[in-house]
Protein backbone atom coordinates (compact mmCIF):
# COMPACT_ATOMS: atom_id res chain seq x y z
CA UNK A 1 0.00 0.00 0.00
CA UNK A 2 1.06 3.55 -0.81
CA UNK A 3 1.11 5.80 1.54
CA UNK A 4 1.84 9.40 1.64
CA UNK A 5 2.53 12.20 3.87
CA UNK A 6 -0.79 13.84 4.05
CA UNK A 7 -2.55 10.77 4.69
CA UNK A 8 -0.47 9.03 7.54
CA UNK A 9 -0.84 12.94 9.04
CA UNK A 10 -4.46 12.94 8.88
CA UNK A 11 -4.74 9.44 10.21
CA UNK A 12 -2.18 10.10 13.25
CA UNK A 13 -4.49 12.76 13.96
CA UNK A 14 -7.68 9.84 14.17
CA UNK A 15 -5.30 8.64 16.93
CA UNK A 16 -4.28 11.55 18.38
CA UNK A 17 -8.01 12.54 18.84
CA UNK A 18 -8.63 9.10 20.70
CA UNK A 19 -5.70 8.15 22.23
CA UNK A 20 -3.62 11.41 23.38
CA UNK A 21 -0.09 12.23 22.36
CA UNK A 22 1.52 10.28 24.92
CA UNK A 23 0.63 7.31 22.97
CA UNK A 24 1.11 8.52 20.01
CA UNK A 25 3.62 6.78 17.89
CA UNK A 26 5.00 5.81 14.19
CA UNK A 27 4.82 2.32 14.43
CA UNK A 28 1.24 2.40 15.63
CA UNK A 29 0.03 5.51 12.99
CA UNK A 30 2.14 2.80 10.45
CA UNK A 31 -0.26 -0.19 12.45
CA UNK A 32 -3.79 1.40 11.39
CA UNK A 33 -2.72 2.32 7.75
CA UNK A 34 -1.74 -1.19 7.38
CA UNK A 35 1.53 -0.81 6.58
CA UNK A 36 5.44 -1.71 8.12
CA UNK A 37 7.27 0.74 10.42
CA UNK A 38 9.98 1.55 7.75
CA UNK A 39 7.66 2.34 5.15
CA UNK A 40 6.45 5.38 7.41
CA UNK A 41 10.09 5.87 8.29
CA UNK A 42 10.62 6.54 4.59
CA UNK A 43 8.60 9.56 5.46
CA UNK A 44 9.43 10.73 8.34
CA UNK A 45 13.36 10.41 10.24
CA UNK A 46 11.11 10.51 13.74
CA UNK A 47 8.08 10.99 15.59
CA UNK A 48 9.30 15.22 15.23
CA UNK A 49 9.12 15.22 11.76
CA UNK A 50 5.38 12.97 11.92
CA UNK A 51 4.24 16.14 14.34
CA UNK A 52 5.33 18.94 11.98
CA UNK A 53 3.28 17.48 9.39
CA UNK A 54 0.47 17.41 11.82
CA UNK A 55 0.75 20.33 12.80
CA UNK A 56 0.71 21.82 8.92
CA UNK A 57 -2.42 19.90 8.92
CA UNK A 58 -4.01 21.79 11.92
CA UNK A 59 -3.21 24.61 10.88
CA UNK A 60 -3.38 24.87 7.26
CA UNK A 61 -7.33 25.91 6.99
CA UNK A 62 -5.39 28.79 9.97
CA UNK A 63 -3.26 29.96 7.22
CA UNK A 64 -5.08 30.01 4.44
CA UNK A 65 -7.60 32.37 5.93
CA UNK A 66 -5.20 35.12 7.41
CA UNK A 67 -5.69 37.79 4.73
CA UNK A 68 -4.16 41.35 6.11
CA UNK A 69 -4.88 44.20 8.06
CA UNK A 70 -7.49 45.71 5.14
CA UNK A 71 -8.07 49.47 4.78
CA UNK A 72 -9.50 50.66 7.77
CA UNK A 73 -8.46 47.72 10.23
CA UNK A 74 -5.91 48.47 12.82
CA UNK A 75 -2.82 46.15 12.22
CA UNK A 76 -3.55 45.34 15.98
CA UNK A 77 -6.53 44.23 15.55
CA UNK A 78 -5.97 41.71 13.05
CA UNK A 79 -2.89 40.27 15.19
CA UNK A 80 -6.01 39.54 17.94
CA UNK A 81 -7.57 38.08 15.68
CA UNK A 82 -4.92 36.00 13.76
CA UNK A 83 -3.81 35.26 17.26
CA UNK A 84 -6.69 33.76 18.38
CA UNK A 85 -7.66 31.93 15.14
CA UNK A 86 -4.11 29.80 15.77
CA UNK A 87 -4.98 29.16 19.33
CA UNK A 88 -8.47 27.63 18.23
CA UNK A 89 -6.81 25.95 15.23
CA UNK A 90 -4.89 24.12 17.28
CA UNK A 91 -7.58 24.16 20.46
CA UNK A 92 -9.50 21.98 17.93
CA UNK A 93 -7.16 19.12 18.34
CA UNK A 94 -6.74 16.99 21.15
CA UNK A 95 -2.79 17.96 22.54
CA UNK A 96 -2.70 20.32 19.41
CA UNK A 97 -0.66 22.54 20.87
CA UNK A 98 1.75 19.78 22.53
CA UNK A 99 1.92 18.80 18.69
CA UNK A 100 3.32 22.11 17.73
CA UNK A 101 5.55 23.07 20.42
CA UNK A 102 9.05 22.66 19.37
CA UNK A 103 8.07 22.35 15.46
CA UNK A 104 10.56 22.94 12.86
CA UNK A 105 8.78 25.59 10.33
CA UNK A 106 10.09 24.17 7.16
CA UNK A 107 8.07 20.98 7.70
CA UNK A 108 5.68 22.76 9.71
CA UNK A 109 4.75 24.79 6.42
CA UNK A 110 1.61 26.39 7.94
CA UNK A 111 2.93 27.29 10.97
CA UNK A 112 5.95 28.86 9.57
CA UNK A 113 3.24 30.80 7.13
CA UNK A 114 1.91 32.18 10.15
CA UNK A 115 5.12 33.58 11.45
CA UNK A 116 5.91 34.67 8.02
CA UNK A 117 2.47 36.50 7.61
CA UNK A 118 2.85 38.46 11.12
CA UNK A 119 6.47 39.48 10.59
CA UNK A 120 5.49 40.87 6.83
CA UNK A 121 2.38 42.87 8.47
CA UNK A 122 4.42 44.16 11.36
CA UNK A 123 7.22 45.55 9.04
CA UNK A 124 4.60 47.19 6.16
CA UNK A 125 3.19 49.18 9.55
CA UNK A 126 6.61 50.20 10.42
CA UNK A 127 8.90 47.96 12.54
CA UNK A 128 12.16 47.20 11.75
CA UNK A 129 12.34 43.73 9.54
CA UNK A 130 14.37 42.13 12.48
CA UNK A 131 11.82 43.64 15.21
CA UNK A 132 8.94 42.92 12.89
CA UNK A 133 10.40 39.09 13.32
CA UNK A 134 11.41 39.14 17.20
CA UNK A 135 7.96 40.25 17.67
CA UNK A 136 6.32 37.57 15.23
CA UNK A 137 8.55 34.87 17.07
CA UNK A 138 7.22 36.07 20.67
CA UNK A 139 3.23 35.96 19.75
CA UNK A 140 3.56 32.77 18.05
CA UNK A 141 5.47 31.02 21.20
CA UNK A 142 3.55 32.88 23.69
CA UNK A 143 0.08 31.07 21.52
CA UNK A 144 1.20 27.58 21.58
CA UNK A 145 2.92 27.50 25.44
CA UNK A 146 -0.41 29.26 26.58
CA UNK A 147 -2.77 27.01 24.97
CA UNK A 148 -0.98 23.94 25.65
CA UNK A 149 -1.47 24.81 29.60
CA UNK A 150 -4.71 25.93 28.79
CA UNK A 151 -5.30 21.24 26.98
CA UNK A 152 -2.98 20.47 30.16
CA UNK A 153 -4.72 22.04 33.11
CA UNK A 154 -7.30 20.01 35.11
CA UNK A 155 -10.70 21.05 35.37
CA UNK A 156 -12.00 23.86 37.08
CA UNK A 157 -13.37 22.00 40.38
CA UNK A 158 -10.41 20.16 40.45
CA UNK A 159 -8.01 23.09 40.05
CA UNK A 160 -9.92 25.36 42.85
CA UNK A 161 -9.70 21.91 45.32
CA UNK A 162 -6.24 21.88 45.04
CA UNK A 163 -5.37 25.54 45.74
CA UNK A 164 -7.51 25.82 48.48
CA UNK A 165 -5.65 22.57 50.03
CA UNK A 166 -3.67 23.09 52.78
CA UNK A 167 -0.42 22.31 51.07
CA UNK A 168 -0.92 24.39 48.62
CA UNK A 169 2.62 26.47 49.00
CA UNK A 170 1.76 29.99 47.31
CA UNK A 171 -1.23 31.44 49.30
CA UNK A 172 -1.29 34.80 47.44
CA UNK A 173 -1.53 32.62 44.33
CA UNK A 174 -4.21 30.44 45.41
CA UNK A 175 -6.27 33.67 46.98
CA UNK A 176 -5.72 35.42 43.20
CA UNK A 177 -7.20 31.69 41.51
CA UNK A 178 -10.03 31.57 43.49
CA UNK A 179 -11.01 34.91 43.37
CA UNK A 180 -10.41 34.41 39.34
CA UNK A 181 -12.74 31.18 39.45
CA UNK A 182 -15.11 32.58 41.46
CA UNK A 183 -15.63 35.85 38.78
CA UNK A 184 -16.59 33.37 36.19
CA UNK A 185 -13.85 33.75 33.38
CA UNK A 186 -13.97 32.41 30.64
CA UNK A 187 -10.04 30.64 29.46
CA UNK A 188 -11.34 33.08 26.16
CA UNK A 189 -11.25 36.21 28.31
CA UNK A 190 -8.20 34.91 30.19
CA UNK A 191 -6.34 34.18 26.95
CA UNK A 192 -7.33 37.70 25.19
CA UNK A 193 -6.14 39.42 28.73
CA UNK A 194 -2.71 37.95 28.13
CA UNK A 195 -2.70 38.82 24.83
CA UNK A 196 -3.70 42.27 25.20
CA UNK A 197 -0.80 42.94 27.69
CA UNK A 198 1.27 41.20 24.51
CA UNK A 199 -0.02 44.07 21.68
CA UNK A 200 -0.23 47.10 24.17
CA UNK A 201 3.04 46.38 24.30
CA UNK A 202 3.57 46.45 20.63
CA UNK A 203 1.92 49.34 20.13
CA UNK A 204 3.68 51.64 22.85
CA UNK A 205 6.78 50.52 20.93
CA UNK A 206 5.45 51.10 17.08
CA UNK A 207 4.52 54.78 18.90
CA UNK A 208 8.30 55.44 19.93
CA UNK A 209 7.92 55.26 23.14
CA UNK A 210 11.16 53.91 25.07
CA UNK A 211 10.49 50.54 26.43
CA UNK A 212 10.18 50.04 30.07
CA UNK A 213 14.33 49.05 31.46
């Protein structure tokens, strides 16, 4: 049997959805498309190079639907909102973030169009290239480590048991989680908080403004 890259990506993502990452491997994505180890190995040197074509996957439809700024829309703005169409991209995965932490963006085509897309809008509104790329680098790592604790933290009753437990070390912390549970945010509104802080940042520096020392 034939097998090619996009399908033994699309069928380790069957698994992924059922199974987790943990037990996620080649030999068993090479087990349900009916074929040998080393024919998958052909493909792929490792399981690394198996999750960067996942992740292109996930995040392809992502991509494809970035556009630009647009007369009339803010270049901040559409970073929000590029932002938070990669954290659902890969929020629609089961570890989909786990998957893309760590990928290498020349097999991780989409992902690497996203960085690509971000740095190119950053420098047409006036950041240096390099900046322009720093900056792209920082959102994109700051979306995949925040939405891989978001798939990795326990649920909400179980989180607000265990920082109320006694040995719970950080009791400032656990006063500031409960009081956060008990408002009723939404991981949404905590995730666009974050990223807020992220483009006022971006945008006192596009102004000139020194940053802070």
């Amino acid at each position: 049997m034939t097998v090619d890259k996009l399908r033994a990506a699309q069928t380790a993502l069957e698994l992924l959805r059922e199974d987790g990452l943990d037990k996620l491997t080649v030999r068993r994505v090479a087990t349900a498309l009916g074929v040998k180890a080393p024919a998958l190995y052909w493909h792929f040197d490792n399981k690394r190079a198996l999750l960067d074509q996942m992740t292109d996957v996930m995040l392809g439809p992502v991509v494809a639907e970035l556009g630009g700024p647009g007369p009339g829309r803010p270049w901040w703005q559409w970073l929000e909102q590029s932002c938070d169409a990669l954290r659902r991209g890969l929020l629609a995965h089961r570890d989909g973030a786990r998957v893309a932490l760590g990928a290498d963006v020349t097999r991780a085509l989409a992902l690497g169009g996203f960085v690509e897309r971000v740095t190119a809008v950053l420098h047409e509104t006036g950041f240096e290239l390099a900046d322009a790329s720093r900056a792209a680098g920082a959102l994109t790592h700051f979306v995949i480590g925040r939405t891989v604790e978001e798939q990795s933290r326990p649920a909400p009753d179980a989180e607000l048991a265990k920082v109320s437990g006694e040995r719970f070390p950080f009791p400032t912390l656990a006063r500031a989680l409960s009081e956060r549970h008990a408002s009723g945010r939404t991981p949404d509104e905590d995730f666009r908080y974050s990223l807020t802080l992220m483009l006022t940042g971006l945008r006192v520096l596009h102004e000139g403004c020194p940053p802070v020392a």
